[in-house]
C-alpha atoms as a PDB file:
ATOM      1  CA  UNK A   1     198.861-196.578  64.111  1.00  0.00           C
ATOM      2  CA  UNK A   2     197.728-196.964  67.586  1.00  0.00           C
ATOM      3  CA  UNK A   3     193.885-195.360  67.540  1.00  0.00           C
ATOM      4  CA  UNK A   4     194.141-194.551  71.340  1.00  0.00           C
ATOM      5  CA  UNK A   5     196.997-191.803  70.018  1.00  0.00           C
ATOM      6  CA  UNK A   6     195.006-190.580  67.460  1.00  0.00           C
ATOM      7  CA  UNK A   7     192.384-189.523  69.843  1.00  0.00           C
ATOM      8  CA  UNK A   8     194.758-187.210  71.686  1.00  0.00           C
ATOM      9  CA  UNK A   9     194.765-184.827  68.720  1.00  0.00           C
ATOM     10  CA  UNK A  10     192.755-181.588  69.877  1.00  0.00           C
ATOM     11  CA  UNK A  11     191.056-179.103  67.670  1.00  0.00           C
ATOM     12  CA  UNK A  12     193.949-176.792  67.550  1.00  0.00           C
ATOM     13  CA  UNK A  13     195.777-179.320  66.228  1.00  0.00           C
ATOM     14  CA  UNK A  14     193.181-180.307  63.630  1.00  0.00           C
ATOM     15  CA  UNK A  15     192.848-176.699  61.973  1.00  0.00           C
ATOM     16  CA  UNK A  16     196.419-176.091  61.726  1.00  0.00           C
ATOM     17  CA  UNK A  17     197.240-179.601  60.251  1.00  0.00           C
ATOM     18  CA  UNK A  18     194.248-178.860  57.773  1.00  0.00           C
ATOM     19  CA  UNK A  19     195.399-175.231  57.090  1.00  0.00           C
ATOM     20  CA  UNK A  20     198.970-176.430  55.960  1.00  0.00           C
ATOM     21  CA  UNK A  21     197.879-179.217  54.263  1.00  0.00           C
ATOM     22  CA  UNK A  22     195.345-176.648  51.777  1.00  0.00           C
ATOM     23  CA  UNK A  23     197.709-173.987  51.705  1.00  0.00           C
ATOM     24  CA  UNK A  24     201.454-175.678  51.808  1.00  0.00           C
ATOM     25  CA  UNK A  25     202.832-172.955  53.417  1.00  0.00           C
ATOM     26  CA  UNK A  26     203.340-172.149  56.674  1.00  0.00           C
ATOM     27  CA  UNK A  27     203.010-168.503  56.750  1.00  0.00           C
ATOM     28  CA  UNK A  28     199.767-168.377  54.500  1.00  0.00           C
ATOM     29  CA  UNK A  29     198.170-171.276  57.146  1.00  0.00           C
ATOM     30  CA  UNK A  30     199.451-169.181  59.947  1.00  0.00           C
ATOM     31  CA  UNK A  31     198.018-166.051  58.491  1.00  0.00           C
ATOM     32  CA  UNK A  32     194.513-167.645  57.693  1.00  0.00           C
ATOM     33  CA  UNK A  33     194.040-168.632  61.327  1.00  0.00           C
ATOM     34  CA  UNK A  34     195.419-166.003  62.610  1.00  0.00           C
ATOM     35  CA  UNK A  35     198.353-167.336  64.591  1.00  0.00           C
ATOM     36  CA  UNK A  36     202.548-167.184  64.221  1.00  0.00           C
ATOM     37  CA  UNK A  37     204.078-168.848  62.199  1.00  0.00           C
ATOM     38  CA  UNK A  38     206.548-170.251  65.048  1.00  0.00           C
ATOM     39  CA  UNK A  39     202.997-171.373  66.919  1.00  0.00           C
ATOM     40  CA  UNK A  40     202.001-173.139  63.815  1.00  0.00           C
ATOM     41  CA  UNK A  41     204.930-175.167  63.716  1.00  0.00           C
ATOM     42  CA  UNK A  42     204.713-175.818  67.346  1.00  0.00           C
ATOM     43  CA  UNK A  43     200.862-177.313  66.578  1.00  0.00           C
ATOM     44  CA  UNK A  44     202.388-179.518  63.523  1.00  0.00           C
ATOM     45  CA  UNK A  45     205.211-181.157  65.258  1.00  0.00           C
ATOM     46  CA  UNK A  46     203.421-182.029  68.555  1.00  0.00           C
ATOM     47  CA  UNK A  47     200.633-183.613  66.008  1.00  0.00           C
ATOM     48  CA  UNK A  48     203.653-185.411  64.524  1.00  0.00           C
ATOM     49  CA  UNK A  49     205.531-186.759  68.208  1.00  0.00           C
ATOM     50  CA  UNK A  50     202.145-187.700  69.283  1.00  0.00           C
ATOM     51  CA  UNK A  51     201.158-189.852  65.849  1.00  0.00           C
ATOM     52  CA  UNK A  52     205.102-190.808  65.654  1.00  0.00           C
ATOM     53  CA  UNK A  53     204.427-190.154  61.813  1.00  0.00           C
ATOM     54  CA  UNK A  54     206.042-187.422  59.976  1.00  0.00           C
ATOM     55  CA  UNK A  55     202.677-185.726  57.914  1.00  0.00           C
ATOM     56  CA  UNK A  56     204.882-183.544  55.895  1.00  0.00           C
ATOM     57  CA  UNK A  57     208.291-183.015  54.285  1.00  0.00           C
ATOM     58  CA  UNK A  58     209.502-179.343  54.592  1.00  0.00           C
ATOM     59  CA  UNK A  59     212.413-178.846  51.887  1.00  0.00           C
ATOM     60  CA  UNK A  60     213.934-175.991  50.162  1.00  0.00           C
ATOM     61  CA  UNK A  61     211.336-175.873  47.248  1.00  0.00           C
ATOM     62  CA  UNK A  62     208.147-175.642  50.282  1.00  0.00           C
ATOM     63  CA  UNK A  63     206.376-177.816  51.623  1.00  0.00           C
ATOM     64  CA  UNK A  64     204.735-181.250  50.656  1.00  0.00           C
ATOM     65  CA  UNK A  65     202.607-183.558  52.235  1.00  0.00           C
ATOM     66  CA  UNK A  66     203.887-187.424  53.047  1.00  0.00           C
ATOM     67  CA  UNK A  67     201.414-190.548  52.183  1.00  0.00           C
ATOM     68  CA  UNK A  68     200.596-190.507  55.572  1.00  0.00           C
ATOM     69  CA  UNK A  69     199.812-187.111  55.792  1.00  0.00           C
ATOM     70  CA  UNK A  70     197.867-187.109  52.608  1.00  0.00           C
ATOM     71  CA  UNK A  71     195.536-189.785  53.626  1.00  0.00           C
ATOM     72  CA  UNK A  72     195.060-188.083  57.305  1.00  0.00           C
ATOM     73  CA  UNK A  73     194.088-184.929  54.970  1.00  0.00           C
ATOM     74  CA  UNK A  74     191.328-186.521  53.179  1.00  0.00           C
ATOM     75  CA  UNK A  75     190.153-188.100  55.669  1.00  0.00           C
ATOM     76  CA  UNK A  76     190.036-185.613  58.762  1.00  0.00           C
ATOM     77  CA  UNK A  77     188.685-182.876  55.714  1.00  0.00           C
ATOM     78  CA  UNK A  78     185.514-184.946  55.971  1.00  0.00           C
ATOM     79  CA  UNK A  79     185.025-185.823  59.448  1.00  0.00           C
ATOM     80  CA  UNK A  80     185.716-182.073  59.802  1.00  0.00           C
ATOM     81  CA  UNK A  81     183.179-181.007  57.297  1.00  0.00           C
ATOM     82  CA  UNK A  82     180.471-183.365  59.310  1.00  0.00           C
ATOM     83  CA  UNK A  83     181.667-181.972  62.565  1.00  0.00           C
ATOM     84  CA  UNK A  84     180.814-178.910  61.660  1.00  0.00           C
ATOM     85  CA  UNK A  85     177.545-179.594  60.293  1.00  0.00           C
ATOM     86  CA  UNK A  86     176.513-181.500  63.103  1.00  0.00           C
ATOM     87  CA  UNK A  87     177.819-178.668  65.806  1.00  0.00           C
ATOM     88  CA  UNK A  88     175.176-176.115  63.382  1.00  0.00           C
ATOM     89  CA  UNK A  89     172.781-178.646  63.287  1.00  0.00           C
ATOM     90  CA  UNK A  90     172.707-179.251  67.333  1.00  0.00           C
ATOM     91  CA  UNK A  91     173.086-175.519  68.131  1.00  0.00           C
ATOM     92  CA  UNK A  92     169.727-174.883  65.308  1.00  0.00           C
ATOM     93  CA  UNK A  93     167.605-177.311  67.028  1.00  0.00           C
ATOM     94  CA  UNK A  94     168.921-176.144  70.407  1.00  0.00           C
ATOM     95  CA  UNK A  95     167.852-172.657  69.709  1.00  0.00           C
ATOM     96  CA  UNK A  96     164.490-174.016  68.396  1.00  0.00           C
ATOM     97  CA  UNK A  97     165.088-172.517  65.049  1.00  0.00           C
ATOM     98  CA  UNK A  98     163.625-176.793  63.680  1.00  0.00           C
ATOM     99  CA  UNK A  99     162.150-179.283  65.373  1.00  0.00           C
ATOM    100  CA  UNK A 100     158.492-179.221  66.132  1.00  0.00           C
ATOM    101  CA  UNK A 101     155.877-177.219  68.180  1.00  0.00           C
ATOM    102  CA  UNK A 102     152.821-178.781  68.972  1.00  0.00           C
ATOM    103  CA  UNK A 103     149.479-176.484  70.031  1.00  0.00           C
ATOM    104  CA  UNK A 104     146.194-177.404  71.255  1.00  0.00           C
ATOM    105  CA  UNK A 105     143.000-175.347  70.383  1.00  0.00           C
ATOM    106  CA  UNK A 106     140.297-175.753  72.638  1.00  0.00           C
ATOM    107  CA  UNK A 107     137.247-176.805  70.218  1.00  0.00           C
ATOM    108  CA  UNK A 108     134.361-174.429  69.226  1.00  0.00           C
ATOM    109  CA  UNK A 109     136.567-171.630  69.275  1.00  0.00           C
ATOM    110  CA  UNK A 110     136.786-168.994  66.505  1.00  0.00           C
ATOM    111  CA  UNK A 111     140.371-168.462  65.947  1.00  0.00           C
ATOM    112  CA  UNK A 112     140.280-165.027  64.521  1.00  0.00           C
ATOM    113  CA  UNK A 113     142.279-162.687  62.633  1.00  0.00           C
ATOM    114  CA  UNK A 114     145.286-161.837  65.075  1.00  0.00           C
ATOM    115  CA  UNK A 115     145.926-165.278  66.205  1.00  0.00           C
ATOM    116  CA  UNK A 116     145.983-166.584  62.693  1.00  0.00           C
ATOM    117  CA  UNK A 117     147.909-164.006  61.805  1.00  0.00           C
ATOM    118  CA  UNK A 118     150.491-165.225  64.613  1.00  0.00           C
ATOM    119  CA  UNK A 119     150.549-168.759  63.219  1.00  0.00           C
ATOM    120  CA  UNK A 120     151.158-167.048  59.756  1.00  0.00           C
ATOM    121  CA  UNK A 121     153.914-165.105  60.788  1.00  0.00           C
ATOM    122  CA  UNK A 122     156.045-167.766  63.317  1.00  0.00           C
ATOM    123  CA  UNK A 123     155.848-170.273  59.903  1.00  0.00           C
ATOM    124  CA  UNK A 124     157.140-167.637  57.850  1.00  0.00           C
ATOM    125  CA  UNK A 125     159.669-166.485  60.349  1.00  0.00           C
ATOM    126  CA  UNK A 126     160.668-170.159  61.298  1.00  0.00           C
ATOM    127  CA  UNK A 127     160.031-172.298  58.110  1.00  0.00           C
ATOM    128  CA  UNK A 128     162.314-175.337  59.640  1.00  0.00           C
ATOM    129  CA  UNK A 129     159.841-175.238  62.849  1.00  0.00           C
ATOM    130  CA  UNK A 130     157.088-178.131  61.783  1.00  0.00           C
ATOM    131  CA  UNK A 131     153.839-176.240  63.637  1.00  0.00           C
ATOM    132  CA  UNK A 132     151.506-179.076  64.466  1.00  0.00           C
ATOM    133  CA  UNK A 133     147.893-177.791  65.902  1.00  0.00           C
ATOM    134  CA  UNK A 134     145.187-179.546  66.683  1.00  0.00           C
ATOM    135  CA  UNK A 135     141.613-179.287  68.533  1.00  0.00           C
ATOM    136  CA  UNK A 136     140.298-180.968  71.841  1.00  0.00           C
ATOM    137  CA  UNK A 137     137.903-180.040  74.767  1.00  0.00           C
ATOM    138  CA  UNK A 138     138.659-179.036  78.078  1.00  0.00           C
ATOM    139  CA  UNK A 139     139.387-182.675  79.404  1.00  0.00           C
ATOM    140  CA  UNK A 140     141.514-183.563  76.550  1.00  0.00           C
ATOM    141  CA  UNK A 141     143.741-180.211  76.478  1.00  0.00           C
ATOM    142  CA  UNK A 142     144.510-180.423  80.475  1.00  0.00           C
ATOM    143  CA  UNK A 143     145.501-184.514  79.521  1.00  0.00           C
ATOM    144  CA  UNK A 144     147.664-183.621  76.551  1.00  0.00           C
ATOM    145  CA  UNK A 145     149.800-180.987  78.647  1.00  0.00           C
ATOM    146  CA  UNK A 146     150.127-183.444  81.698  1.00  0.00           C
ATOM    147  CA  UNK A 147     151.198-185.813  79.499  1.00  0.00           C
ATOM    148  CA  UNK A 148     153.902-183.797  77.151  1.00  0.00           C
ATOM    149  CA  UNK A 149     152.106-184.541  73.974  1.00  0.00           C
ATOM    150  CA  UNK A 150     151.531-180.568  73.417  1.00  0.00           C
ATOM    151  CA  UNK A 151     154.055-177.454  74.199  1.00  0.00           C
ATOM    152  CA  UNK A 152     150.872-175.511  74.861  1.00  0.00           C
ATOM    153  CA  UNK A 153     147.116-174.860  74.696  1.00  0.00           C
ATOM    154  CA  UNK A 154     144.903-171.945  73.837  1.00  0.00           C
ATOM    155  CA  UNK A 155     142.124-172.523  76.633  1.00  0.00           C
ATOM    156  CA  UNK A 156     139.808-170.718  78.620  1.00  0.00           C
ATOM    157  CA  UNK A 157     140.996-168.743  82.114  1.00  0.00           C
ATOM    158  CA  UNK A 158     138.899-170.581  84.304  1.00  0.00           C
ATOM    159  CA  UNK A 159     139.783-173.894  83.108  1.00  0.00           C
ATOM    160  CA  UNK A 160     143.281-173.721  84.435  1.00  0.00           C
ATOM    161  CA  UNK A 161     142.763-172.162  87.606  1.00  0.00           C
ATOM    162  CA  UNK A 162     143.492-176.239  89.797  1.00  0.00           C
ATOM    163  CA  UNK A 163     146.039-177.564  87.116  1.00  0.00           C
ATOM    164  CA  UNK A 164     150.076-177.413  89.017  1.00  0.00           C
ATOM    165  CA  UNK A 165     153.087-176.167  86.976  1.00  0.00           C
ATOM    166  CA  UNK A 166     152.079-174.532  84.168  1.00  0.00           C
ATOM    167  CA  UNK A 167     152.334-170.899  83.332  1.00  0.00           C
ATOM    168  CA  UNK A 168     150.136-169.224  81.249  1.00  0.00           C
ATOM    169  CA  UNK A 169     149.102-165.715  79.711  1.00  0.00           C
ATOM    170  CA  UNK A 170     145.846-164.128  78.961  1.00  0.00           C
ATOM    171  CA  UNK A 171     145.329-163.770  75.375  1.00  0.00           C
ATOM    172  CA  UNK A 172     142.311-162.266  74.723  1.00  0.00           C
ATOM    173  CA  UNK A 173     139.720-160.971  77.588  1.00  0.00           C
ATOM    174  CA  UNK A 174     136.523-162.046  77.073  1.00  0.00           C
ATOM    175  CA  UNK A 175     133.098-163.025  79.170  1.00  0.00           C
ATOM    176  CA  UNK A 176     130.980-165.780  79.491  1.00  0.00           C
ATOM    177  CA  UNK A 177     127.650-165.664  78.328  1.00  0.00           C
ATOM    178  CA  UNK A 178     123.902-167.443  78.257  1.00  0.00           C
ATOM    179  CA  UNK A 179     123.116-168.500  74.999  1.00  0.00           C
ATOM    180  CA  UNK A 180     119.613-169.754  73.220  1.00  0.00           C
ATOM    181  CA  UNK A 181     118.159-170.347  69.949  1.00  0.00           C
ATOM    182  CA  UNK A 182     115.915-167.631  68.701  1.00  0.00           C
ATOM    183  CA  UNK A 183     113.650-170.396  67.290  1.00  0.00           C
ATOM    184  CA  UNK A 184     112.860-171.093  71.244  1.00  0.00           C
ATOM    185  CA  UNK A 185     109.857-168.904  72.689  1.00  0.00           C
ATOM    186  CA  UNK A 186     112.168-168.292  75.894  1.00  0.00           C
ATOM    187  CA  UNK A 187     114.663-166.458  73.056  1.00  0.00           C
ATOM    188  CA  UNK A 188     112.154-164.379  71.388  1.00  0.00           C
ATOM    189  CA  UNK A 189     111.096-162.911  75.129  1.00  0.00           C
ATOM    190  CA  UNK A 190     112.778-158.800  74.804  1.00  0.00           C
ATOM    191  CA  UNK A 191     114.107-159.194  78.466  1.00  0.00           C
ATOM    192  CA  UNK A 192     115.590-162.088  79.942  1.00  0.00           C
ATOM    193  CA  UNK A 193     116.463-162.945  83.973  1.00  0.00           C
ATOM    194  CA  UNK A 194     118.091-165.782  85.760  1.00  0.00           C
ATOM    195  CA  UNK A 195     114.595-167.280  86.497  1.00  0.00           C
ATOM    196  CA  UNK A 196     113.401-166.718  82.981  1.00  0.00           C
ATOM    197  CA  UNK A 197     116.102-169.154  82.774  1.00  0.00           C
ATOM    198  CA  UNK A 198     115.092-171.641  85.450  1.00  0.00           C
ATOM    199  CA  UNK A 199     112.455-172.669  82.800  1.00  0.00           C
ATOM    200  CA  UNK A 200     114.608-173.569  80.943  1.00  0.00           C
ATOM    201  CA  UNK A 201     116.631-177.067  80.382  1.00  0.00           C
ATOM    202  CA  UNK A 202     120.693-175.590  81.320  1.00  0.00           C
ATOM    203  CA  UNK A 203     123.034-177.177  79.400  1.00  0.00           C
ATOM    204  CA  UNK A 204     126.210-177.715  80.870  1.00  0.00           C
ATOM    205  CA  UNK A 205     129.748-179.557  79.655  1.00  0.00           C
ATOM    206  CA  UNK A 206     130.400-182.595  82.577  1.00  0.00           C
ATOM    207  CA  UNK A 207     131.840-182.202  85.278  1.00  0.00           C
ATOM    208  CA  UNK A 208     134.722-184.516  84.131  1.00  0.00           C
ATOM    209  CA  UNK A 209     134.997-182.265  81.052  1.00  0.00           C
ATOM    210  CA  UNK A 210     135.048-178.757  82.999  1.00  0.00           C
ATOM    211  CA  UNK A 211     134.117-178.876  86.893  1.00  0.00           C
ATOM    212  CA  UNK A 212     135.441-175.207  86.714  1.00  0.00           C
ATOM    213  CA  UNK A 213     132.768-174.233  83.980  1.00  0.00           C
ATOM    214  CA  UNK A 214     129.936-176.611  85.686  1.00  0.00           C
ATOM    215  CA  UNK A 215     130.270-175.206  88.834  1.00  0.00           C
ATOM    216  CA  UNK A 216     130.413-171.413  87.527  1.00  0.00           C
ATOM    217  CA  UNK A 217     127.589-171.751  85.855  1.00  0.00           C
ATOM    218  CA  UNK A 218     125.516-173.048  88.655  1.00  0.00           C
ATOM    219  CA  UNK A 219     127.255-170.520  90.806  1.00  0.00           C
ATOM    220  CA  UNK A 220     124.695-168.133  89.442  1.00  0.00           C
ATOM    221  CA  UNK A 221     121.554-169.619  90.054  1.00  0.00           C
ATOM    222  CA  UNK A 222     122.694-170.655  93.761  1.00  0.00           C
ATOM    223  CA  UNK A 223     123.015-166.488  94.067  1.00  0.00           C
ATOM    224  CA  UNK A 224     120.008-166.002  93.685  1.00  0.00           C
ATOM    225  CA  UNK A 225     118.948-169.211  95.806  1.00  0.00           C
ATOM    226  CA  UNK A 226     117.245-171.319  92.821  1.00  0.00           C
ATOM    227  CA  UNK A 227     118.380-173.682  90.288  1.00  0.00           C
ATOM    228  CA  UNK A 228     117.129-174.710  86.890  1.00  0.00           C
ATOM    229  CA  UNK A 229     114.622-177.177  85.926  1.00  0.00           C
ATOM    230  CA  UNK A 230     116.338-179.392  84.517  1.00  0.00           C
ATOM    231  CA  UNK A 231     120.381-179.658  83.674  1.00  0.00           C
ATOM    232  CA  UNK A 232     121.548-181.638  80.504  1.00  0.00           C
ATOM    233  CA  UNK A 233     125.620-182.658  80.997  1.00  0.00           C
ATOM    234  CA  UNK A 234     127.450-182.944  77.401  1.00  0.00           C
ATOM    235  CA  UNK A 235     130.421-185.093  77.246  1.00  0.00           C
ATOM    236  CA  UNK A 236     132.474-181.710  75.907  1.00  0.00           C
ATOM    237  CA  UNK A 237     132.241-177.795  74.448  1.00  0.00           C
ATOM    238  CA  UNK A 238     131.121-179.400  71.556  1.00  0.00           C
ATOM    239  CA  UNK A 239     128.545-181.076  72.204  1.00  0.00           C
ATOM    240  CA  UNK A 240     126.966-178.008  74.241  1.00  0.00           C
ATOM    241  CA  UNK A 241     127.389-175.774  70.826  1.00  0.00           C
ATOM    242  CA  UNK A 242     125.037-178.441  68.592  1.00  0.00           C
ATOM    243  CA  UNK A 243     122.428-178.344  71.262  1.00  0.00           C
ATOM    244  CA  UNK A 244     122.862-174.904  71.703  1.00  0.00           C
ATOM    245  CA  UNK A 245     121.846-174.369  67.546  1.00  0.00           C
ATOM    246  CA  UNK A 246     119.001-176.929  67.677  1.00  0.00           C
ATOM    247  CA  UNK A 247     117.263-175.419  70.474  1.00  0.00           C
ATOM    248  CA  UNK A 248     117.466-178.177  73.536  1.00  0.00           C
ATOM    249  CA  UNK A 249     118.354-175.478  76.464  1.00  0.00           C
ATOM    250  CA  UNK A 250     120.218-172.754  77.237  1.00  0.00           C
ATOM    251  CA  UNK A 251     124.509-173.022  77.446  1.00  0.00           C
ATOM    252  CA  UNK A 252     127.066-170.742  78.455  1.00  0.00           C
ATOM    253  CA  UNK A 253     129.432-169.667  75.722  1.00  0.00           C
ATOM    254  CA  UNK A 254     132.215-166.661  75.205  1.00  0.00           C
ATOM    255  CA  UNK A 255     131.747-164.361  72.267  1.00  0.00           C
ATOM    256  CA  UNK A 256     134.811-166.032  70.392  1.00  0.00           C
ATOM    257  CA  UNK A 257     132.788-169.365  70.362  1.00  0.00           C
ATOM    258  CA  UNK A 258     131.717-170.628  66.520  1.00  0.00           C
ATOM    259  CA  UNK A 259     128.218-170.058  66.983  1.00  0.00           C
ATOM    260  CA  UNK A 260     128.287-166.355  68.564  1.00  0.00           C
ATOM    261  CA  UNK A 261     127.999-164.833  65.297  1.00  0.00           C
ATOM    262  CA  UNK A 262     124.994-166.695  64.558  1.00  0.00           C
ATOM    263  CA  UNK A 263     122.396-164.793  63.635  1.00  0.00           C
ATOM    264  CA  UNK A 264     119.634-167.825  65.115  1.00  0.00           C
ATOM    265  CA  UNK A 265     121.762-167.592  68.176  1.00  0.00           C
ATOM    266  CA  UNK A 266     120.827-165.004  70.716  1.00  0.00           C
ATOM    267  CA  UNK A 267     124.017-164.037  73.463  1.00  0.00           C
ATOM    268  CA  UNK A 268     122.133-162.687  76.738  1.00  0.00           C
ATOM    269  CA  UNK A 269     124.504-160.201  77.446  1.00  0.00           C
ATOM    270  CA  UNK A 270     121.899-158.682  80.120  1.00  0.00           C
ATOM    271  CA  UNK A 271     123.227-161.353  82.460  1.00  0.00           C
ATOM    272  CA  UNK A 272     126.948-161.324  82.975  1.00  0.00           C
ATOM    273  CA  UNK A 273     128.164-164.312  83.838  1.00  0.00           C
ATOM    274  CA  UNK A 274     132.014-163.025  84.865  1.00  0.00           C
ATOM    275  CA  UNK A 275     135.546-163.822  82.800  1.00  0.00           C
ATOM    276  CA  UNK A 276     135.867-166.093  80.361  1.00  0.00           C
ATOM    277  CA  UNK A 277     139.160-165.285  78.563  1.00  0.00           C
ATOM    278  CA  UNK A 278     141.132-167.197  76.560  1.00  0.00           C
ATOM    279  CA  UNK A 279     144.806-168.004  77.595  1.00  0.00           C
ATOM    280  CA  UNK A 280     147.702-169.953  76.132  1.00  0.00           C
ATOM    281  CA  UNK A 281     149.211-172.103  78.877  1.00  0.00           C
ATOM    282  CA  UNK A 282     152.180-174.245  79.135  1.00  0.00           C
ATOM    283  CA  UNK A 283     154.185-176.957  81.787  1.00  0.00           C
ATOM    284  CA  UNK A 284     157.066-175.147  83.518  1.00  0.00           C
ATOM    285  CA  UNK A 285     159.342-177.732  82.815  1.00  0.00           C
ATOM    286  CA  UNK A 286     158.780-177.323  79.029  1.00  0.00           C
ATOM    287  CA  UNK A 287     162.332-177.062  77.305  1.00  0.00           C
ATOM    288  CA  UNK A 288     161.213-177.132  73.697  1.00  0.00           C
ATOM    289  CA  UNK A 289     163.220-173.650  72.813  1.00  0.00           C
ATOM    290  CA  UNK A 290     160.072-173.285  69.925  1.00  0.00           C
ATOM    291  CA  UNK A 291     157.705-171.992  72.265  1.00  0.00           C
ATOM    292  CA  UNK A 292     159.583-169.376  73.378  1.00  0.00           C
ATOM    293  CA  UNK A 293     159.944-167.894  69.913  1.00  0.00           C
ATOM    294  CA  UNK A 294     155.828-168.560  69.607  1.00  0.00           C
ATOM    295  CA  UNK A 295     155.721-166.270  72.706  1.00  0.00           C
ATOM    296  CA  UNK A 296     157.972-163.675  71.588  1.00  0.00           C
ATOM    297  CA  UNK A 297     155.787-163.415  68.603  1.00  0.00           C
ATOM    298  CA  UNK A 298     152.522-162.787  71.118  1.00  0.00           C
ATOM    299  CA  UNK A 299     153.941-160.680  73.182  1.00  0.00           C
ATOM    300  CA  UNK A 300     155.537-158.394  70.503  1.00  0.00           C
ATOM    301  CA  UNK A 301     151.774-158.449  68.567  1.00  0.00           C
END
């Protein structure tokens, strides 16, 4: 058999050759895919002329399948059968019903009870959808969505304002904050300005970490035409927390950091420090089909 000629057989062809060959009879194969019976027998003899093999032997007792046609039963029934799981398996993964989604979560952040409850309900909804999350500061989560190695991040508004093609979507409004350790006198005072805090060491995530955060931090103290004493840079958001809880200077924070619900930690509300929200941002050209099922699920919380 010349395999150039069997590749001319279409699909059509396929399901009525496998129809007959189940049912041995040309009306109930006809019936079952919901063609004539004169179309049917079109479909097998043009299979036949083009394979120059005769697949079947119609007599007056029915129909019967020849050796040849036998053996192209059994084995089109499986290449069939694999077909057709391949063709659900492609359109699954297409649809992002499997595959993967990978998150970033900015670091010192308390997750809380809604978002957890989204990652709860998008593994129960798609169990086949491997949801990989992980932690990383500012730096890292702006390097892992240039690069691809995340679908998205959960980061802070003003972190995002200078990065191209992404879009993103405020998840939870929120401000930023001065915070100090209680244990420090400068913490115990009742009232507390901006140059209460100039007496104080300001500790601030690098410029390589954050420049957004650096600079709006500073952007306070230049208002009112002073600066701080001193300024301690921390490699990341980190960092800042630890000092923050063993008393070396006053940070900025948001109330969803891990330490806001301290009760050593004092939040100086008294001085607003402006938005500080957190958003989930992703590349434009992201075609993983998972995250737009992970943003159905926010936007429909």
């Amino acid at each position: 058999m010349d395999t150039c000629e069997v590749k001319t057989m279409n699909t059509t062809q396929i399901k009525c050759f496998l129809a007959l060959a189940e049912t041995l009879n040309f009306t109930k194969a006809a019936a079952r895919l919901y063609m004539s019976q004169p179309g049917l027998s079109r479909q097998i003899s043009s299979l036949e002329q083009e394979l120059n093999t005769q697949l079947f032997i119609r007599g007056s007792k029915g129909v019967t399948t020849t050796p040849a046609g036998a053996l192209l039963a059994r084995e089109l029934s499986s290449i069939h059968d694999s077909q057709q799981q391949l063709i659900k398996k492609v359109q699954t993964l297409g649809q992002g019903y499997t595959g993967e989604l990978r998150l970033g979560l900015l670091e010192g952040q308390w997750l809380g009870a809604e978002l957890t409850e989204v990652f709860r309900r998008f593994m129960k909804k798609h169990p086949n959808i491997d949801l990989r999350i992980s932690k990383g500061s500012f730096g890292e989560l702006r390097r892992l969505l240039r690069e691809g190695s995340i679908d998205a991040a959960f980061t802070l508004h003003f972190d995002i304002g200078d990065m191209d093609g992404v879009n993103f979507k405020v998840y939870t409004h929120d401000a930023a904050v001065f915070a100090i350790s209680r244990r420090l006198p400068l913490g115990q005072k009742e009232t507390l300005t901006m140059e209460d805090l100039m007496q104080e060491t300001l500790l601030l995530t690098s410029q390589e970490d954050c420049r957004a955060g650096y600079e709006h931090a500073l952007s306070h103290f230049r208002a009112i035409d002073c600066g701080p004493l001193t300024i301690r840079e921390a490699p990341n958001l980190a960092t800042i927390l630890l000092w923050i809880e063993l008393g070396l200077g006053v940070g900025v924070i948001n109330h969803h950091s891990s330490i806001a619900g301290n009760p050593d930690i004092r939040l100086i509300d008294e001085i607003p420090l402006g938005d500080a929200s957190t958003c989930i941002v992703w590349r434009k050209e992201n075609n993983n089909p998972a995250i737009t099922h992970f943003l159905e699920l926010i936007e429909n919380q």
